[in-house]
C-alpha atoms as a PDB file:
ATOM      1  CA  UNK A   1      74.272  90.031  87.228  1.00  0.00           C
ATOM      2  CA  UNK A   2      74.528  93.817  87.485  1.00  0.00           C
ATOM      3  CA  UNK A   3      76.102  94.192  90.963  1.00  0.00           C
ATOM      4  CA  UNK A   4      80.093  93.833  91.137  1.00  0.00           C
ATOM      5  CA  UNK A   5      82.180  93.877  94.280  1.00  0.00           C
ATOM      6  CA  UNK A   6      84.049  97.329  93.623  1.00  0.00           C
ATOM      7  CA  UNK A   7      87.124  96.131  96.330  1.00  0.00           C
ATOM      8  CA  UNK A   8      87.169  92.096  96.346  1.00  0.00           C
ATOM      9  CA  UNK A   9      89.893  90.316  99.093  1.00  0.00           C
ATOM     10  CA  UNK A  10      91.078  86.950  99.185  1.00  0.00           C
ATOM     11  CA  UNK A  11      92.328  85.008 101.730  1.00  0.00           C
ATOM     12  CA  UNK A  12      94.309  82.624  99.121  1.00  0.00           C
ATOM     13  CA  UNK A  13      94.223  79.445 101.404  1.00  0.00           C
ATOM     14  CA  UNK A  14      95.116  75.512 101.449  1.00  0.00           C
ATOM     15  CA  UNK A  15      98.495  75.155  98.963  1.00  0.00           C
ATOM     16  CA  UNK A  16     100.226  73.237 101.653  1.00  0.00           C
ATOM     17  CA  UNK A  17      97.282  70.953 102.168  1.00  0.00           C
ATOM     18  CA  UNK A  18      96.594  70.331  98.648  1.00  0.00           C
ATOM     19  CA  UNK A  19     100.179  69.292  98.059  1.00  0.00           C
ATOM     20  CA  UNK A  20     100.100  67.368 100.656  1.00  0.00           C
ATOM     21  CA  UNK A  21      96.950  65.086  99.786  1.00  0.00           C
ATOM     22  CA  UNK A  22      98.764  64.846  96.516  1.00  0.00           C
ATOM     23  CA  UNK A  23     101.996  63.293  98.440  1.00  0.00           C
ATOM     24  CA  UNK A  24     103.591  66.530  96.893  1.00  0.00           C
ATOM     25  CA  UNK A  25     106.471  68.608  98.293  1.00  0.00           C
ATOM     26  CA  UNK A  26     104.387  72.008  99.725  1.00  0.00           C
ATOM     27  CA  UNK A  27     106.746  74.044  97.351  1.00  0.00           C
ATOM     28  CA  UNK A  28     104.861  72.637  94.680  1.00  0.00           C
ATOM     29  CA  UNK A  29     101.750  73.597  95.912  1.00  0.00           C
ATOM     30  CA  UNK A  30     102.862  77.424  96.487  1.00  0.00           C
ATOM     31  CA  UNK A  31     103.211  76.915  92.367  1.00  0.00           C
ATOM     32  CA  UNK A  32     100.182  75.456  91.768  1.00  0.00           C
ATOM     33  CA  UNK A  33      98.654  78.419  93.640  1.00  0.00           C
ATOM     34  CA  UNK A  34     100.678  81.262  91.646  1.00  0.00           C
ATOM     35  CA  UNK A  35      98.911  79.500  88.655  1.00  0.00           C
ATOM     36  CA  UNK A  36      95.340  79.985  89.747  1.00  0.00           C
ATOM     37  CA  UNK A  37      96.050  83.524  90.967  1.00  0.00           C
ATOM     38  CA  UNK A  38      97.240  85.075  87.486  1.00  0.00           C
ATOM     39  CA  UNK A  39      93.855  83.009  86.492  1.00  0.00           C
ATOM     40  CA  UNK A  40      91.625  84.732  88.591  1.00  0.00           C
ATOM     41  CA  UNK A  41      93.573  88.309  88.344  1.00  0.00           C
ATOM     42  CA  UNK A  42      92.513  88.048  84.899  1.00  0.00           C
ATOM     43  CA  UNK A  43      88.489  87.156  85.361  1.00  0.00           C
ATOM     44  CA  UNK A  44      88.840  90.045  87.851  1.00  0.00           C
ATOM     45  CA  UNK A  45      89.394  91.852  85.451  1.00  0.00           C
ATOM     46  CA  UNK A  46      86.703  90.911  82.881  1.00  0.00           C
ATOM     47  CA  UNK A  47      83.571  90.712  85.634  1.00  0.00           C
ATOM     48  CA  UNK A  48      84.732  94.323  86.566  1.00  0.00           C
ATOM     49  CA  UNK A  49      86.240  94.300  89.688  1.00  0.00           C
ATOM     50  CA  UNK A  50      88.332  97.737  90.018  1.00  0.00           C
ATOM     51  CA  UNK A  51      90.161  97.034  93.241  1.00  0.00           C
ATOM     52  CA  UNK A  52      91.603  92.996  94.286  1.00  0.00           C
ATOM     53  CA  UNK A  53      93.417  92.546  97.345  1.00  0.00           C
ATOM     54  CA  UNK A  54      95.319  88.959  97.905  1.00  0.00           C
ATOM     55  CA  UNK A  55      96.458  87.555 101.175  1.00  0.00           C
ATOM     56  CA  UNK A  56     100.280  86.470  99.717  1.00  0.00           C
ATOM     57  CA  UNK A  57     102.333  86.187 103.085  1.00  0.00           C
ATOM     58  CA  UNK A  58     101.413  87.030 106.751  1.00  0.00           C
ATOM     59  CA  UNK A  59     103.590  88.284 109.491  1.00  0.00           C
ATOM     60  CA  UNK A  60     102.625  85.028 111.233  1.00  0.00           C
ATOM     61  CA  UNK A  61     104.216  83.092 107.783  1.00  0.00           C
ATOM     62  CA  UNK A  62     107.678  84.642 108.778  1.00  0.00           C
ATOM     63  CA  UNK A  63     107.612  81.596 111.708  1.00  0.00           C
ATOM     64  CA  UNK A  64     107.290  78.626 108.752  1.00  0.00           C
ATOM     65  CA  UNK A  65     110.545  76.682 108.247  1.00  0.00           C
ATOM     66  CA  UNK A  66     113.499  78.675 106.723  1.00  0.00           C
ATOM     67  CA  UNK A  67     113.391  76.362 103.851  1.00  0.00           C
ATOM     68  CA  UNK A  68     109.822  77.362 102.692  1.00  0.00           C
ATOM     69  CA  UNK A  69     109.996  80.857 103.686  1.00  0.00           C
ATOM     70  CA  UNK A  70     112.925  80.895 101.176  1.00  0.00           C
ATOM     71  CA  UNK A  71     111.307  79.333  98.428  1.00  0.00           C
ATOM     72  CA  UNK A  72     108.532  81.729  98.603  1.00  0.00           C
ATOM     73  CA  UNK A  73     110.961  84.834  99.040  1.00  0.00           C
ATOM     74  CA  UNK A  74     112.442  83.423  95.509  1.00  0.00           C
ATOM     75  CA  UNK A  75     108.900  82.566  94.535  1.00  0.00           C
ATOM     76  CA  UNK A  76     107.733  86.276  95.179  1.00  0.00           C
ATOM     77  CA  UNK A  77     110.837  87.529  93.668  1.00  0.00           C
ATOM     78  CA  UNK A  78     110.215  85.715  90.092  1.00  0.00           C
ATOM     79  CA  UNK A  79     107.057  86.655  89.496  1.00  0.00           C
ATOM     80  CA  UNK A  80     107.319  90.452  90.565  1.00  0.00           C
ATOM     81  CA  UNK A  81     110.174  90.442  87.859  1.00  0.00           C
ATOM     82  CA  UNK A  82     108.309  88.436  85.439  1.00  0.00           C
ATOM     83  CA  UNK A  83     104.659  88.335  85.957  1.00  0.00           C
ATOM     84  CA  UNK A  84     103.742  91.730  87.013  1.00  0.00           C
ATOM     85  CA  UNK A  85     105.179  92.791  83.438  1.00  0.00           C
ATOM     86  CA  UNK A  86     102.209  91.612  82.050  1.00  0.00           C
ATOM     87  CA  UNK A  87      99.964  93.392  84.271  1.00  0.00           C
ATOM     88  CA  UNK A  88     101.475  95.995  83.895  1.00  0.00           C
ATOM     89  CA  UNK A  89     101.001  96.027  80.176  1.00  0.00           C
ATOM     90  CA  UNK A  90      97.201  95.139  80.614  1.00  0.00           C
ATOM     91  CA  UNK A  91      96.419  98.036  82.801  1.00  0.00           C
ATOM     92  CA  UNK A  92      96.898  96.985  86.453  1.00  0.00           C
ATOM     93  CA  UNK A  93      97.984  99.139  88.819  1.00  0.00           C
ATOM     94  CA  UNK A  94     100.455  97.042  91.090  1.00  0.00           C
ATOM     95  CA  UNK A  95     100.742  97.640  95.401  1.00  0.00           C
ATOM     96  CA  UNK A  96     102.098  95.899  97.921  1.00  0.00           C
ATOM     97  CA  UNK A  97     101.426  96.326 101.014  1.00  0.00           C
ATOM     98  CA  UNK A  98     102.730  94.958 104.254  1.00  0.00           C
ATOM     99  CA  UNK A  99     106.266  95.195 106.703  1.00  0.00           C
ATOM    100  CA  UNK A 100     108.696  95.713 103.654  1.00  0.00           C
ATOM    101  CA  UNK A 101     111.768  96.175 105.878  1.00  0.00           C
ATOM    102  CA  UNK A 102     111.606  92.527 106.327  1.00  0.00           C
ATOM    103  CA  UNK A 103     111.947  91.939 103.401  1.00  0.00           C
ATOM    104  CA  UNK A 104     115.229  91.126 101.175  1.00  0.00           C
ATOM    105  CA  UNK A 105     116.991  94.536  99.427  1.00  0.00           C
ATOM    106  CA  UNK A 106     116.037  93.295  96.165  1.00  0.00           C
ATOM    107  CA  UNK A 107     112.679  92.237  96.638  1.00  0.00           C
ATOM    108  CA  UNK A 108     112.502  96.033  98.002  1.00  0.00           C
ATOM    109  CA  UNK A 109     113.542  97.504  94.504  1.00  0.00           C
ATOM    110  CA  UNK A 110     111.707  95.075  92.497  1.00  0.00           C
ATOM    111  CA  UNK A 111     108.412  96.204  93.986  1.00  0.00           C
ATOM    112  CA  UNK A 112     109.301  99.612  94.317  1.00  0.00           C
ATOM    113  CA  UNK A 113     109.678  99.254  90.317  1.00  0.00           C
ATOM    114  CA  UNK A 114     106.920  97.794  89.896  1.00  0.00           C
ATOM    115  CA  UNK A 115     104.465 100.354  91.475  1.00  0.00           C
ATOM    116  CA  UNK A 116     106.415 103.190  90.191  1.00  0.00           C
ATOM    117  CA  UNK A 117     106.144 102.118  86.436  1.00  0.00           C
ATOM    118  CA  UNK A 118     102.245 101.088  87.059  1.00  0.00           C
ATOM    119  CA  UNK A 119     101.112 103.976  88.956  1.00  0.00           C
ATOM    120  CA  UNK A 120      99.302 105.481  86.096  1.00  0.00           C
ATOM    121  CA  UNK A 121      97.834 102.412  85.116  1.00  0.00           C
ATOM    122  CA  UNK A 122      93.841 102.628  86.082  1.00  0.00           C
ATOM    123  CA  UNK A 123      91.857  99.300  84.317  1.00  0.00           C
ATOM    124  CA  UNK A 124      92.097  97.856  87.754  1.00  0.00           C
ATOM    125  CA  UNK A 125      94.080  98.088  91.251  1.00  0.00           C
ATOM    126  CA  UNK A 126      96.263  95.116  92.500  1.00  0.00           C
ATOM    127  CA  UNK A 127      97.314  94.660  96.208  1.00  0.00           C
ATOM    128  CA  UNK A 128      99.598  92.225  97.372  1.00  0.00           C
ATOM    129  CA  UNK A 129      99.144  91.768 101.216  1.00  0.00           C
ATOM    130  CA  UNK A 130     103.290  90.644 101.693  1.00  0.00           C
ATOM    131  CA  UNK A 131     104.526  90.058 104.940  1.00  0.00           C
ATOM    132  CA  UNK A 132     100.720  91.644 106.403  1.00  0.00           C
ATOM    133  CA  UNK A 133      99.224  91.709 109.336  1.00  0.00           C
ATOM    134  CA  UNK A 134      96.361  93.875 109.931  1.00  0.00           C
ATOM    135  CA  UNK A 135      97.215  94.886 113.674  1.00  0.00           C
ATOM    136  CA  UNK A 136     100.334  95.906 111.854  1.00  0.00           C
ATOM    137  CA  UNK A 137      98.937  98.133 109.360  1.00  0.00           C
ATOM    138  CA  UNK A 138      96.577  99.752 112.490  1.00  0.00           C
ATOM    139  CA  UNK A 139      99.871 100.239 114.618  1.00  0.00           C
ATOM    140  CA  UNK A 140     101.417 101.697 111.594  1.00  0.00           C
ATOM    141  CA  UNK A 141      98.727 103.941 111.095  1.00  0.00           C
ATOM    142  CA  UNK A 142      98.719 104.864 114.567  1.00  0.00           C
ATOM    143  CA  UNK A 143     102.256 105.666 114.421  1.00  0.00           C
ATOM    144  CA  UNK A 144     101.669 107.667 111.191  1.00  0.00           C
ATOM    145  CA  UNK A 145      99.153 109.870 112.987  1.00  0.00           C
ATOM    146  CA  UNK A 146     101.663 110.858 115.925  1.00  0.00           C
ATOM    147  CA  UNK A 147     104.416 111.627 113.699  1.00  0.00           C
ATOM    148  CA  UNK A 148     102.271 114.021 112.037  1.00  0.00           C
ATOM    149  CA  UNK A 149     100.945 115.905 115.340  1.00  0.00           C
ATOM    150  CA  UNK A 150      97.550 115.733 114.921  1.00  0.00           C
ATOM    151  CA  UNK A 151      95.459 116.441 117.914  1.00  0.00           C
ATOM    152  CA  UNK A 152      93.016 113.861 119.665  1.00  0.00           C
ATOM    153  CA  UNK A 153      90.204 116.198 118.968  1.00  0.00           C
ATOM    154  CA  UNK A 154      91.203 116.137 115.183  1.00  0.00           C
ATOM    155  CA  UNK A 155      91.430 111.915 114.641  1.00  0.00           C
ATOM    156  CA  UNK A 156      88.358 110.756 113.254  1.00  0.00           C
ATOM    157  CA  UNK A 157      87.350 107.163 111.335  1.00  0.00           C
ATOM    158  CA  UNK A 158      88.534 109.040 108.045  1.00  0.00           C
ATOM    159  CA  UNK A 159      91.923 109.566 109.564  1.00  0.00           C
ATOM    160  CA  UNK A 160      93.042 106.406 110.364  1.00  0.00           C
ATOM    161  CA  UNK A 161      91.570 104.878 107.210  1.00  0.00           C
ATOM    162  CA  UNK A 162      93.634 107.542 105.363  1.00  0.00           C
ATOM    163  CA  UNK A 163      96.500 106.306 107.016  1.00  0.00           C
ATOM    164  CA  UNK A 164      96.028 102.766 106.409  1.00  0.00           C
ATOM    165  CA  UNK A 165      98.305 100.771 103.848  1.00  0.00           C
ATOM    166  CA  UNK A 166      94.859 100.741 102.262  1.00  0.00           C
ATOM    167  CA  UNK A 167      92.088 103.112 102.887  1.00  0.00           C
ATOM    168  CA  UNK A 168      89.611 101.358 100.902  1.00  0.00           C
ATOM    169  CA  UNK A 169      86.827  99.824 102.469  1.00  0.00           C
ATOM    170  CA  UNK A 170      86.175  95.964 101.196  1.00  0.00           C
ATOM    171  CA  UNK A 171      83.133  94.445  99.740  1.00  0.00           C
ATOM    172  CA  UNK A 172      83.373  91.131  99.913  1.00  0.00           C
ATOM    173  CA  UNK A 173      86.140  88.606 101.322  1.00  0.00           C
ATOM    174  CA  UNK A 174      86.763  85.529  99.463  1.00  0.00           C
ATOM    175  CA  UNK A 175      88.692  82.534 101.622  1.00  0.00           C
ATOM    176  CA  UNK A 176      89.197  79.496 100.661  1.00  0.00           C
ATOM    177  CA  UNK A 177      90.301  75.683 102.117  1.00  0.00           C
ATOM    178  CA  UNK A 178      86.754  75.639 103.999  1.00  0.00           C
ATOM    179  CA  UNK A 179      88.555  77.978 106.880  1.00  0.00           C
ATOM    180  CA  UNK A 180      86.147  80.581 108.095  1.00  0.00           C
ATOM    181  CA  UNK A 181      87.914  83.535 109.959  1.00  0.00           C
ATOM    182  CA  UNK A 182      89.953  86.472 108.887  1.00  0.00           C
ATOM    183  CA  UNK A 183      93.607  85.576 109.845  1.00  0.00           C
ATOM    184  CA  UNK A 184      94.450  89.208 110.591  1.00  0.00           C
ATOM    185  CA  UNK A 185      93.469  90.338 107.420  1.00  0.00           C
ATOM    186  CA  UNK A 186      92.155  93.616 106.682  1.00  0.00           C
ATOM    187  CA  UNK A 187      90.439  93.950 109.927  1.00  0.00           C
ATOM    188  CA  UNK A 188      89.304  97.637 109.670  1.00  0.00           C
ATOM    189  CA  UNK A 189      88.498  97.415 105.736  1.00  0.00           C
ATOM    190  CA  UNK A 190      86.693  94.501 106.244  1.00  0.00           C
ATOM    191  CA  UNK A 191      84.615  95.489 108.991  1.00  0.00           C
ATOM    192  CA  UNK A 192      81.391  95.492 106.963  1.00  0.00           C
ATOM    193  CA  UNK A 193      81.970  93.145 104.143  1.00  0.00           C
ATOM    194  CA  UNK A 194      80.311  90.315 102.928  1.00  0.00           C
ATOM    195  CA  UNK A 195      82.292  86.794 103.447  1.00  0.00           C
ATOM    196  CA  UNK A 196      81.930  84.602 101.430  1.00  0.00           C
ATOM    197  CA  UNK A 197      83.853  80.802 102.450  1.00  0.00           C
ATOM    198  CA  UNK A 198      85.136  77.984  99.808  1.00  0.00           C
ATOM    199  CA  UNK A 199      85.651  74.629 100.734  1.00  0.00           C
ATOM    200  CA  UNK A 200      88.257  74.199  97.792  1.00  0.00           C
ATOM    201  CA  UNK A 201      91.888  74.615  98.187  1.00  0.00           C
ATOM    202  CA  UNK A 202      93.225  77.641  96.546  1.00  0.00           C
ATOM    203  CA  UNK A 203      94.855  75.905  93.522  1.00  0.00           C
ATOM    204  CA  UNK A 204      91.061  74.261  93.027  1.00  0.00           C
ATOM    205  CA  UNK A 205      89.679  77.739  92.732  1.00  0.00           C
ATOM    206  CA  UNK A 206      88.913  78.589  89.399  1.00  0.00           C
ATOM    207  CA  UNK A 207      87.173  81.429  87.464  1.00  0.00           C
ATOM    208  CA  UNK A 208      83.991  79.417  87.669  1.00  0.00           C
ATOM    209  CA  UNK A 209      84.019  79.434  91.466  1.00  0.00           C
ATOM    210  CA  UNK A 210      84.655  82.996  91.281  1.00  0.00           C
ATOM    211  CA  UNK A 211      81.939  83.786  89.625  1.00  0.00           C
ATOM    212  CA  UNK A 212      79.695  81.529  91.911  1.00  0.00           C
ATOM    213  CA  UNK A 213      81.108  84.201  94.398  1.00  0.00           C
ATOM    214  CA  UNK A 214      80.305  87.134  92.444  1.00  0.00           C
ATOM    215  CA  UNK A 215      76.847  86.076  92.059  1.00  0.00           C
ATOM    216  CA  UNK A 216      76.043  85.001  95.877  1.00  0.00           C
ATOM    217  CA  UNK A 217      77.235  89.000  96.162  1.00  0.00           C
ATOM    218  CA  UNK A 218      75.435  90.055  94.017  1.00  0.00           C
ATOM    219  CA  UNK A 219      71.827  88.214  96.236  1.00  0.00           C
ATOM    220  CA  UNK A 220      72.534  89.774  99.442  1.00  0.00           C
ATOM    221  CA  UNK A 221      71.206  92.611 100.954  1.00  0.00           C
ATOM    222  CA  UNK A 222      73.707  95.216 102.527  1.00  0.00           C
ATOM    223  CA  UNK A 223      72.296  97.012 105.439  1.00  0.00           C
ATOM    224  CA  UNK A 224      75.094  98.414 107.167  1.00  0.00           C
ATOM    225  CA  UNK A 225      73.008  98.518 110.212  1.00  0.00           C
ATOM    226  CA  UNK A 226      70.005  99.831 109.137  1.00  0.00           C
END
């Protein structure tokens, strides 16, 4: 297979359910899906993929229960401390993206850490969609564009992409759980990517079903209208 998504998204879907038909707490689930992601950032990697975007925590996942938003805040929190290390020593370049003023002051300076002391880093780009919404990140970019008094006559496609949290256009969208619509993510990178639906549950996913994935891709015909 010679042709590679260059910008690859997932929609990281189905922890709650798969704990669930397990008779599982759903904070166990959230785990079991941390687990398969570091898997997957990893085959990423090795198939060539320069840019992955992940769906962590929506705007809409602020209105869970307090409980589970908590344990996910701490969840988040570990692994920017502990697992981005390694990422960060293999080459990844580390983003996150999304409404960071909702988020807690130290969750703030972790990330802001992180980026900072991967920003050189170019094997491979990781975005982490936290607290995201893509009307969000299109309001934001709106807002962006006023404060820097740029005429109607001057806004074109290429400014408001430039504007984005990320400019990038994606190639293909990954979901999983057998759920087949965006959930607000990434509407204006997305717009012409290829989707590509799982029935697994994210913790199910593994680097085998990625490359199933990879390969459909790599079939399809991109016409972008033509």
């Amino acid at each position: 297979m010679n042709k590679i998504p260059q910008h690859l998204a997932i929609i990281m879907d189905g922890n709650r359910r798969y704990a669930k038909e397990r008779g599982w707490p759903v904070f166990q689930g959230h785990i079991a899906g941390l687990e398969a992601l570091k898997k997957i950032i990893k085959h990423c990697k090795k198939r060539g993929v320069k840019t992955l975007t992940v769906f962590a925590f929506s705007t809409e996942n602020w209105q869970r229960s307090k409980k589970e938003v908590n344990f996910l805040m701490t969840l988040f929190q570990k692994s920017v401390d502990r697992d981005l290390k390694d990422l960060a020593q293999n080459g990844f370049r580390i983003r996150i993206i999304g409404q960071r003023e909702r988020l807690s002051r130290r969750l703030i300076a972790s990330i802001a850490k992180a980026e900072e002391s991967t920003k050189n880093n170019q094997d491979m780009v990781l975005n982490i969609a936290l607290s995201y919404g893509g009307r969000a990140e299109i309001v934001s970019a709106v807002k962006a564009i006023v404060e820097k008094k740029i005429s109607a006559g001057q806004i074109t496609e290429e400014t408001v992409a430039k504007n984005l949290w990320i400019p990038r256009k994606v190639d293909l969208l990954i979901r999983t759980s057998g759920e087949q619509r965006l959930s607000n993510f990434l509407p204006w990178q997305a717009t012409y990517a290829e989707l590509y639906f799982s029935p697994k549950y994210w913790p199910d996913f593994t680097e085998e079903d990625l490359d199933k994935a990879l390969d459909d891709f790599a079939k399809r015909k991109r016409r972008y209208g033509k």
